[in-house]
N, C-alpha and C. Protein backbone atom coordinates (compact mmCIF):
# COMPACT_ATOMS: atom_id res chain seq x y z
N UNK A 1 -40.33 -31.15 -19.15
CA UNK A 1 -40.28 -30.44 -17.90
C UNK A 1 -39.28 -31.14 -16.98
N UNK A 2 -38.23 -30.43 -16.28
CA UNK A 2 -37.26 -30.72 -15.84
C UNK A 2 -37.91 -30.33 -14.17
N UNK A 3 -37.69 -31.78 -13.57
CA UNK A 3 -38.17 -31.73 -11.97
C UNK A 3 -37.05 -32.09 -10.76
N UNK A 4 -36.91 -31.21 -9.99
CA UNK A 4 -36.36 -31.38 -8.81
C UNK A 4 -36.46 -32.30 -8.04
N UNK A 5 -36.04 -33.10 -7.67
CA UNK A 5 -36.08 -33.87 -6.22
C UNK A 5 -35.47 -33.59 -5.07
N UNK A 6 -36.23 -32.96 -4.34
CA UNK A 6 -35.59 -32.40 -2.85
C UNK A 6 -35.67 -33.31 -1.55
N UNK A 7 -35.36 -33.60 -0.87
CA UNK A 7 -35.57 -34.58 0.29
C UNK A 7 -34.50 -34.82 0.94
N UNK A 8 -34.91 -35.48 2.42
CA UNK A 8 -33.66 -36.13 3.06
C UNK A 8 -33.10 -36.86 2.46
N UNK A 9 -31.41 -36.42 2.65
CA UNK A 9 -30.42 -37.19 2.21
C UNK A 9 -29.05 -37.89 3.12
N UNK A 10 -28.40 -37.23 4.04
CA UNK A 10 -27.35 -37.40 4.82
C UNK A 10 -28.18 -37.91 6.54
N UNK A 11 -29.45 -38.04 6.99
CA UNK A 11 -29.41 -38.89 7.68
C UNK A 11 -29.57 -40.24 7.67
N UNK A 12 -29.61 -40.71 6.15
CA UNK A 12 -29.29 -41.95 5.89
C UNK A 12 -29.27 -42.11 4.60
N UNK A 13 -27.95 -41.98 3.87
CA UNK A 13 -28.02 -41.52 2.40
C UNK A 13 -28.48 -42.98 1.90
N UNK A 14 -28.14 -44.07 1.95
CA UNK A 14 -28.45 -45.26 1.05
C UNK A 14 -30.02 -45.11 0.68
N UNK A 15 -30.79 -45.65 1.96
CA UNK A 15 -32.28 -45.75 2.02
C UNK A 15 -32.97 -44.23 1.46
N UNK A 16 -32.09 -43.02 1.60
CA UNK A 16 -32.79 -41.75 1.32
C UNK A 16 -32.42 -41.73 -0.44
N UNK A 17 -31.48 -42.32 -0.59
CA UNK A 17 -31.45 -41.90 -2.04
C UNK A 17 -32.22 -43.25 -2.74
N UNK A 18 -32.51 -44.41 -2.38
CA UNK A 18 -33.46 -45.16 -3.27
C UNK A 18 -34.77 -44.82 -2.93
N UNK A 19 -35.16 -44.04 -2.21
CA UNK A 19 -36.84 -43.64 -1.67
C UNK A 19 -36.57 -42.18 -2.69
N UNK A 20 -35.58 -41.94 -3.26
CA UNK A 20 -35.78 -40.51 -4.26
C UNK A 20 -35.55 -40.99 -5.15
N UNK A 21 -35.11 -42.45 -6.07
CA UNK A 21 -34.94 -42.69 -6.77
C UNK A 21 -36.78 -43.69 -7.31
N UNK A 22 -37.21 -43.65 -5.98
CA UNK A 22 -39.01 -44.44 -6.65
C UNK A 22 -40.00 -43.22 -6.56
N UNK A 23 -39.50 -41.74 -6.04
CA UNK A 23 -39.72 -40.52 -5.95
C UNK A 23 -40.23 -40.52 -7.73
N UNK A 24 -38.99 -40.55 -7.98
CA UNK A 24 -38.19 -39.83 -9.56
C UNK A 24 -39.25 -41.11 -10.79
N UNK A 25 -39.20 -42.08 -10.11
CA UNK A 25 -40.01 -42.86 -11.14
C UNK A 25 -41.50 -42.70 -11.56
N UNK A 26 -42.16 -42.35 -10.51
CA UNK A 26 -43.09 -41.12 -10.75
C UNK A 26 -43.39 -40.00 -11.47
N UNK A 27 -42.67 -39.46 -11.09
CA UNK A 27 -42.23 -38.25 -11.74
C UNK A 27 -41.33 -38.63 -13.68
N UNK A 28 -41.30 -39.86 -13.88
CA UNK A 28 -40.67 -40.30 -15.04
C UNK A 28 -42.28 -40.42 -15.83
N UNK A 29 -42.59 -41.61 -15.11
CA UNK A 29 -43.88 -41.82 -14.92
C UNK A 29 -45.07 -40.83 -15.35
N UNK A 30 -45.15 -39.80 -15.42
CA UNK A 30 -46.02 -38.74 -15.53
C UNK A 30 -45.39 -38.00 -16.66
N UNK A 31 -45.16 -38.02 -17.40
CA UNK A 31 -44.18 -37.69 -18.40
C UNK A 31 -42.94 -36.86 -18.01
N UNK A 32 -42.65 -36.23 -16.99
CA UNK A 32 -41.43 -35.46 -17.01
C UNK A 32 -40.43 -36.39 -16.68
N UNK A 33 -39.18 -35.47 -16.49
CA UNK A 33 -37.73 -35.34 -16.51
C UNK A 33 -37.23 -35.80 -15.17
N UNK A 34 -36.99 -36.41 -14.51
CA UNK A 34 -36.41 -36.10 -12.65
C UNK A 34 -35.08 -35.92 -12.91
N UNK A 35 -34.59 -34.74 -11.57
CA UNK A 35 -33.21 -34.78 -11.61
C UNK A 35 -33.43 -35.33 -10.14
N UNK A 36 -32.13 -36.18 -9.71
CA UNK A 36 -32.45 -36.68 -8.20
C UNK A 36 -30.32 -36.05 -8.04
N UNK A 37 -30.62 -35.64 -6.78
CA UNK A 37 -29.33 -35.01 -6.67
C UNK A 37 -29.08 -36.21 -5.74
N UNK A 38 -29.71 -36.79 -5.44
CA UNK A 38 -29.05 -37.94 -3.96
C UNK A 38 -28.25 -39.29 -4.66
N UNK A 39 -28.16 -38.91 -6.35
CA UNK A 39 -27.27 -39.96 -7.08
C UNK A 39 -25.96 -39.01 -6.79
N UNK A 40 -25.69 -38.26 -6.41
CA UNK A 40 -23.58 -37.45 -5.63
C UNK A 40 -23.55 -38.82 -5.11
N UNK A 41 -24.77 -39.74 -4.28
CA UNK A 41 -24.13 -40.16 -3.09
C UNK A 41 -22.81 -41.23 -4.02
N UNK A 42 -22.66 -41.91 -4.85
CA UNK A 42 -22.26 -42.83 -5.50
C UNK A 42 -20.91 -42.44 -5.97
N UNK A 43 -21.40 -40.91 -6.34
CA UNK A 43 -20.26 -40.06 -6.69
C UNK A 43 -19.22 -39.95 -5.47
N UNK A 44 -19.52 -39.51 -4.44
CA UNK A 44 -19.04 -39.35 -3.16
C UNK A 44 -18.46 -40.63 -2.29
N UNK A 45 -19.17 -41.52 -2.87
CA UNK A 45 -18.28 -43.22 -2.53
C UNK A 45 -17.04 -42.99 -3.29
N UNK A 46 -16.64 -42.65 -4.10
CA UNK A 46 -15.57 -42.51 -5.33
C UNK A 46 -14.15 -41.53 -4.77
N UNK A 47 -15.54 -40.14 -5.01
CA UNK A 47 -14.85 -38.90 -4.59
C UNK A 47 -15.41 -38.39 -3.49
N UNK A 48 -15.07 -38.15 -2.26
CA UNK A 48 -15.41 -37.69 -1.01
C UNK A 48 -15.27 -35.85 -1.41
N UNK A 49 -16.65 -35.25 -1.25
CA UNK A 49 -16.61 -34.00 -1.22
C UNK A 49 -17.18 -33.22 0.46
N UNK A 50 -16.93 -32.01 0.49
CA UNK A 50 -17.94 -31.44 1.50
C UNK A 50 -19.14 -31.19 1.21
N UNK A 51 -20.17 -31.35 2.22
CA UNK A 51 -21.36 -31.16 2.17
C UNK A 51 -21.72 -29.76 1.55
N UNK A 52 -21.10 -28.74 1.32
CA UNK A 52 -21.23 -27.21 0.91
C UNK A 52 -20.82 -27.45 -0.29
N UNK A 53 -19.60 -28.26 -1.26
CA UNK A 53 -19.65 -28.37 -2.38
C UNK A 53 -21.14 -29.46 -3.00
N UNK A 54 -21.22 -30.23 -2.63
CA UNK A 54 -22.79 -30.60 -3.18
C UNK A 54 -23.48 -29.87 -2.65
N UNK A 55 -23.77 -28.79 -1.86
CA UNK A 55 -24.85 -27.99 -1.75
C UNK A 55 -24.87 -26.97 -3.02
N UNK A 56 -23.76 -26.49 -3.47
CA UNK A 56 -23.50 -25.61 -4.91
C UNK A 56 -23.47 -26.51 -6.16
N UNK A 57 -23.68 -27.49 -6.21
CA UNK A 57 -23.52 -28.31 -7.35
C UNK A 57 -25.25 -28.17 -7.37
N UNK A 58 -25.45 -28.62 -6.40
CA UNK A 58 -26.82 -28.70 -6.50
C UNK A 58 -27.53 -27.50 -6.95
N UNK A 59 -27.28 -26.44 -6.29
CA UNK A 59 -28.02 -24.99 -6.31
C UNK A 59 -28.07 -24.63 -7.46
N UNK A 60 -26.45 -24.96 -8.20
CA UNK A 60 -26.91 -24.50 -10.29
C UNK A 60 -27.47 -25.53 -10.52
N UNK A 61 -28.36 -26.87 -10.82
CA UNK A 61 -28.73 -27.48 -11.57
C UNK A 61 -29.83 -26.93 -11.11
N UNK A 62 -30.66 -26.75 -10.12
CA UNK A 62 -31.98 -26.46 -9.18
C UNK A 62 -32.19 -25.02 -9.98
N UNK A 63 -31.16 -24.48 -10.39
CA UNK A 63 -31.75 -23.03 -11.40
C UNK A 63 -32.11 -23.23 -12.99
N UNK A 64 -31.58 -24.13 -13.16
CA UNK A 64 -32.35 -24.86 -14.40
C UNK A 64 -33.36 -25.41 -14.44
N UNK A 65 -33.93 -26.41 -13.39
CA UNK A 65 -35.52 -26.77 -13.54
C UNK A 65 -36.86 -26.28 -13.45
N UNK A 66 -37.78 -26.37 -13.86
CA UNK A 66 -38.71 -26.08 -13.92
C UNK A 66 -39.74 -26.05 -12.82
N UNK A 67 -39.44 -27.17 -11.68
CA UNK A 67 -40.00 -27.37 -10.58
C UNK A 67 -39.22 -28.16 -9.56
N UNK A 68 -40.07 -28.16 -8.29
CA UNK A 68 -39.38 -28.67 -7.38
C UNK A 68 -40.36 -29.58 -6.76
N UNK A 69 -39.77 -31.09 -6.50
CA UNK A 69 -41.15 -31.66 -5.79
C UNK A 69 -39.93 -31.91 -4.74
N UNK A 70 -40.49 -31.78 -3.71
CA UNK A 70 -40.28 -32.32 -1.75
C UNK A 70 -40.68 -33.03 -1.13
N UNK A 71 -39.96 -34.11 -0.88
CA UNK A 71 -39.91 -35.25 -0.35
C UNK A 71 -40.04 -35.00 1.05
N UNK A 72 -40.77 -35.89 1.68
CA UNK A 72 -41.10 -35.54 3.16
C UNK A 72 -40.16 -36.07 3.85
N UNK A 73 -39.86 -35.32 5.21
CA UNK A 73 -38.70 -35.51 6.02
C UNK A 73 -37.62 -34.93 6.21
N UNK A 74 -37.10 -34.63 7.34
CA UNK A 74 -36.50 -33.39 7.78
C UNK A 74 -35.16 -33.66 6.92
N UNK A 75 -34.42 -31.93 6.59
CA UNK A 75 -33.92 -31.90 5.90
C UNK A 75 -33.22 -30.48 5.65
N UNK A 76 -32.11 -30.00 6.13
CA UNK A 76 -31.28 -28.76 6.39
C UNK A 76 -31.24 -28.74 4.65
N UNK A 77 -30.71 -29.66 4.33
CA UNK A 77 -30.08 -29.86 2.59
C UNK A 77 -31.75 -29.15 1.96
N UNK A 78 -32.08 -30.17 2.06
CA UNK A 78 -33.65 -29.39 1.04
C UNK A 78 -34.38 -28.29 1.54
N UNK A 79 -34.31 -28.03 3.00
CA UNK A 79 -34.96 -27.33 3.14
C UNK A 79 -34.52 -25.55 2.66
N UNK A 80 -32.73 -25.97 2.12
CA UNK A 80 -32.17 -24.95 1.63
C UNK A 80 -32.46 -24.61 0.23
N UNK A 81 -32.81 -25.92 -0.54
CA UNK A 81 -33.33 -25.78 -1.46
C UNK A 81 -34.84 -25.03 -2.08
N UNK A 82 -35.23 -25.23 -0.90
CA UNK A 82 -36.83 -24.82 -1.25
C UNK A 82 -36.62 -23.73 -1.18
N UNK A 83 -35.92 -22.81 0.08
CA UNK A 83 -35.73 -21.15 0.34
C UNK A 83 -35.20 -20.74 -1.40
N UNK A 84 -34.49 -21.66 -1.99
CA UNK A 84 -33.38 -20.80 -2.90
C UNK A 84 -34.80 -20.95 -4.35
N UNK A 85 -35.55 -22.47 -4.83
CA UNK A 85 -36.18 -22.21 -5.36
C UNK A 85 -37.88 -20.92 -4.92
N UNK A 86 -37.95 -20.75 -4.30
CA UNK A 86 -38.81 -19.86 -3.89
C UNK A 86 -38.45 -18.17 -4.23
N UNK A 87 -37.12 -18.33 -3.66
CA UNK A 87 -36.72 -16.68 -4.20
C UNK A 87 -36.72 -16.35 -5.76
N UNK A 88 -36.05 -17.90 -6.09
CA UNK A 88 -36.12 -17.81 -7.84
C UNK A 88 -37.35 -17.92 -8.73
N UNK A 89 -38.23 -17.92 -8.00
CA UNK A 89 -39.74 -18.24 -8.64
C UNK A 89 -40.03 -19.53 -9.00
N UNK A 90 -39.35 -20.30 -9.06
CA UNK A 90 -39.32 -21.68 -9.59
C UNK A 90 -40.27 -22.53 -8.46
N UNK A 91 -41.47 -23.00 -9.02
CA UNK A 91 -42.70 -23.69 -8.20
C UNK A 91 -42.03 -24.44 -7.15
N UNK A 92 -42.77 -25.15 -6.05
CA UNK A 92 -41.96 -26.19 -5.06
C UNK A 92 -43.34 -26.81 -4.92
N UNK A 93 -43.79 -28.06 -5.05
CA UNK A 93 -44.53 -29.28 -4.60
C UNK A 93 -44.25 -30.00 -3.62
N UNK A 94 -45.29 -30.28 -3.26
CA UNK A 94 -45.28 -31.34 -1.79
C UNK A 94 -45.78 -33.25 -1.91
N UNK A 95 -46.41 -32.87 -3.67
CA UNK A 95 -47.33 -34.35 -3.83
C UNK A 95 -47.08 -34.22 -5.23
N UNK A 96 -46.92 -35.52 -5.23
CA UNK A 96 -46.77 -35.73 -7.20
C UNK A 96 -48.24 -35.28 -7.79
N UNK A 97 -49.42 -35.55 -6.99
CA UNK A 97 -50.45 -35.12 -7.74
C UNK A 97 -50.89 -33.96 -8.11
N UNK A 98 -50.28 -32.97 -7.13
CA UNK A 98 -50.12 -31.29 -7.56
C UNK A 98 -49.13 -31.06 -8.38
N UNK A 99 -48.30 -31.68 -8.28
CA UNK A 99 -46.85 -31.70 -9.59
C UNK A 99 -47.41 -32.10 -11.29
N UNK A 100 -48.73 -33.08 -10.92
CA UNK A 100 -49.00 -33.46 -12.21
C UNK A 100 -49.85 -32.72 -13.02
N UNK A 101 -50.90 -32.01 -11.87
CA UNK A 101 -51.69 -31.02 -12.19
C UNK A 101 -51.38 -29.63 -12.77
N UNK A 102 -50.05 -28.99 -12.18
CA UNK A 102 -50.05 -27.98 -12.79
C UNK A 102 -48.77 -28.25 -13.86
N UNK A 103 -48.31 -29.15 -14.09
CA UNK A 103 -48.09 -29.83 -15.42
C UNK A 103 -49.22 -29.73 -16.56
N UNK A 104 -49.98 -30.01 -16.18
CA UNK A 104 -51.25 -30.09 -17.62
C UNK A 104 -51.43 -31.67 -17.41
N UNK A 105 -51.10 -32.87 -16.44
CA UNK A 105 -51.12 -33.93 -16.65
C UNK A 105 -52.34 -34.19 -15.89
């Protein structure tokens, strides 16, 4: 099972992307998959993109997974995510323990 990681990212990408990266270990942790999109940021040290091209990078991988867990804390980026998985039917979580549950875990 392939899992989303949605959360704040650009009001403080360092600290937001290692708090989605102990997110994701959890979520490893429980037997699934994490995708954490807040690893661009590393990418984006490299290659500087616009915020609208990682918003579409993101949006096709987010149509491939199976779920979405949401990281607490405000968030234009995820909160776009959740609208887009919601239309697509694709579940959205708020707690790894409901993520694990309707897993079968």
């Amino acid at each position: 099972m392939l899992v989303y990681i949605a959360g704040p990212y650009s009001s403080d990408p360092e600290p937001n992307t290692k708090n989605a990266l102990a997110v994701a270990e959890k979520v490893l942790a429980a037997g699934m998959i994490p995708f954490v999109p807040h690893l661009s940021h590393y990418w984006h040290l490299l290659y500087e993109h616009d915020w609208e091209t990682w918003l579409r990078i993101d949006a096709e991988v987010l149509l491939r997974c199976d779920a979405v867990l949401r990281i607490p804390g405000e968030s234009k980026g995820a909160d776009l995510e959740i609208e887009t998985a919601k239309i697509k039917w694709i579940p959205v979580f708020y707690d790894i323990e409901s993520l694990e549950k309707w897993a079968g875990g």
